[in-house]
Protein backbone atom coordinates (compact mmCIF):
# COMPACT_ATOMS: atom_id res chain seq x y z
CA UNK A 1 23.34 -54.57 -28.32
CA UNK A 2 26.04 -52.08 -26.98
CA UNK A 3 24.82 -48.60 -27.47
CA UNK A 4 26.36 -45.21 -27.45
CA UNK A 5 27.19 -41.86 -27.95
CA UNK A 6 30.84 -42.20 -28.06
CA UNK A 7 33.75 -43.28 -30.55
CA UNK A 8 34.71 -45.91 -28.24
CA UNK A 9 33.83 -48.36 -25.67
CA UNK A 10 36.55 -48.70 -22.40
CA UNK A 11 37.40 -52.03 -22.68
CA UNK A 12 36.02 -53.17 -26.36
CA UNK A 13 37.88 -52.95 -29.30
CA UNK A 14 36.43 -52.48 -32.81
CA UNK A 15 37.50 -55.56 -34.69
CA UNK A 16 35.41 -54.37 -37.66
CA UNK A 17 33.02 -51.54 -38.76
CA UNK A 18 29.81 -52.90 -40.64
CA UNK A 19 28.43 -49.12 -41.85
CA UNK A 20 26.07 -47.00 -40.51
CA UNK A 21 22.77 -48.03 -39.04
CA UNK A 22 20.02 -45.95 -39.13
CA UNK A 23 15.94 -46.06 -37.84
CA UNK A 24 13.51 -43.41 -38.56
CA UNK A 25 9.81 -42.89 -38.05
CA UNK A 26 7.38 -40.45 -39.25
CA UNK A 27 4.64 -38.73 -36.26
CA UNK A 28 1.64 -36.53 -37.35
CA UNK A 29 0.22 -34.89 -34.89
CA UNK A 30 -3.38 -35.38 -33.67
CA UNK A 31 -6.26 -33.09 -33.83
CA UNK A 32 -6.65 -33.65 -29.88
CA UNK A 33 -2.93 -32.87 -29.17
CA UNK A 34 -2.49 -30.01 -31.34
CA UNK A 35 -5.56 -28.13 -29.45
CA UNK A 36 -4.53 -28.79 -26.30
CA UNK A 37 -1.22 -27.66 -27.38
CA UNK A 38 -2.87 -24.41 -28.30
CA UNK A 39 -4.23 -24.32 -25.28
CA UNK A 40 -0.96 -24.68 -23.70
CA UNK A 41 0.78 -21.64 -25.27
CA UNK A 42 -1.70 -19.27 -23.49
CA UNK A 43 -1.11 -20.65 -20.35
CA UNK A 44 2.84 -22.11 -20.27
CA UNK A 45 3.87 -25.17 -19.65
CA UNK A 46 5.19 -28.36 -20.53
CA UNK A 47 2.98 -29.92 -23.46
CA UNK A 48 2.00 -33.35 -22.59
CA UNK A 49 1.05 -34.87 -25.73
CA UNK A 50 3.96 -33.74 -27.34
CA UNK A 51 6.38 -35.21 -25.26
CA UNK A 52 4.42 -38.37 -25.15
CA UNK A 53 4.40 -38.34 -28.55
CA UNK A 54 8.34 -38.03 -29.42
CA UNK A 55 9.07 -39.66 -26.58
CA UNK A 56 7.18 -42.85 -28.64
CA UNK A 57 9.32 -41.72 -31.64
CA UNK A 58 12.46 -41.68 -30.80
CA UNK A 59 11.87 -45.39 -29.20
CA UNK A 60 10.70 -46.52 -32.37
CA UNK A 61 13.78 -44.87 -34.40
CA UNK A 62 15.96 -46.15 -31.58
CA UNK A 63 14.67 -49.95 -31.81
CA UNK A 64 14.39 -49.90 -36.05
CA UNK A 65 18.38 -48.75 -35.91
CA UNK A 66 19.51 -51.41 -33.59
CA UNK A 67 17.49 -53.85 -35.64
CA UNK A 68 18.85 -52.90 -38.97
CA UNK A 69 22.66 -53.20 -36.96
CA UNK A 70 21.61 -56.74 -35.42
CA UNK A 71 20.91 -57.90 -39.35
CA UNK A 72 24.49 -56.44 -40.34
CA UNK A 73 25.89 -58.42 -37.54
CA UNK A 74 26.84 -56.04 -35.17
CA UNK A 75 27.23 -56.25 -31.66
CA UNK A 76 27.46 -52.61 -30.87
CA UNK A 77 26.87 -49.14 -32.24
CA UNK A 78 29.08 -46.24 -31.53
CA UNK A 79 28.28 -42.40 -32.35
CA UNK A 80 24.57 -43.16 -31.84
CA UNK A 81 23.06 -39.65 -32.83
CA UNK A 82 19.00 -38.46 -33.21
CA UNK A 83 17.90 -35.73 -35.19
CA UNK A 84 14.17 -34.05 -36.43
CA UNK A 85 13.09 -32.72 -39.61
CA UNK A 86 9.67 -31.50 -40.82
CA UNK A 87 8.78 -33.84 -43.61
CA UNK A 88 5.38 -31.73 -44.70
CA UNK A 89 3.38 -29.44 -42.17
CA UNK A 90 2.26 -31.10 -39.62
CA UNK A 91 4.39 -34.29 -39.64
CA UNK A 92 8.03 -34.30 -38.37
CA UNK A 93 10.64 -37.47 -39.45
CA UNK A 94 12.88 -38.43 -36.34
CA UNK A 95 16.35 -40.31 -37.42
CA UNK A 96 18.46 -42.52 -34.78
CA UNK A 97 21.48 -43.26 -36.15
CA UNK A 98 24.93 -44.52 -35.66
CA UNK A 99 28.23 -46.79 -36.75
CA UNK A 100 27.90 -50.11 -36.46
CA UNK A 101 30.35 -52.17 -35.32
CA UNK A 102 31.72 -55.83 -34.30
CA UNK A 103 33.55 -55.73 -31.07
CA UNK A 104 35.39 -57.71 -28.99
CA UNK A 105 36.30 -57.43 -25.25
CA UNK A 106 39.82 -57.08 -24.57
C-alpha cells in the first residue's frame, strides 16, 4: 500500500477514488506514566512514556486505515492526515486518515 501526504503520486495516476479511509484508536494513560510524567514537569524533559505511548497509537491508527483501504480495494492512499482529540479526561482518540485510491503506473 502506497502511502502519503500528498494529492498525487509522480508517476501514478488515479484511475479511481474509493472514499476516504480512516483508523483510529483510543489510549488512556497509565497510573505509572502519568506520575512519572509529573515528575517530569519539575524537572524538563522529554516524557518517555508518553511518546512511547502515541508513538504505539498512531501505528495502530496508521495500520487500521490502510486496512479499511485494502478492503475497499485500494492500492494507495493520498492526503494521509493524523489528528488528536480528548475523548473524556484522561483518554485521547488519535485519527489516521486519508483518500483512497486505485492507481495505476503510467
Amino acid at each position: 500500500m502506497i502511502t502519503v501526504n500528498t494529492a498525487f503520486i509522480p508517476g501514478f495516476e488515479v484511475m479511481e477514488v474509493l472514499g476516504i479511509a480512516q483508523g483510529n484508536v483510543v489510549q488512556s494513560k497509565h497510573v505509572g506514566r502519568d506520575i512519572m510524567a509529573g515528575l517530569k514537569t519539575i524537572v524538563g524533559g522529554e516524557i518517555k512514556g508518553y511518546t512511547e505511548m502515541l508513538t504505539e497509537a498512531r501505528n495502530i491508527a496508521y495500520n487500521r486505515m490502510v486496512k479499511q483501504a485494502e478492503d475497499m480495494g485500494a492500492d494507495a492512499i493520498f492526503n494521509v492526515r493524523y489528528t488528536t482529540s480528548q475523548v473524556m479526561q484522561g483518554s485521547s482518540e488519535l485519527l489516521a486518515y486519508g483518500t483512497a485510491v486505485k492507481t495505476v503506473k503510467v
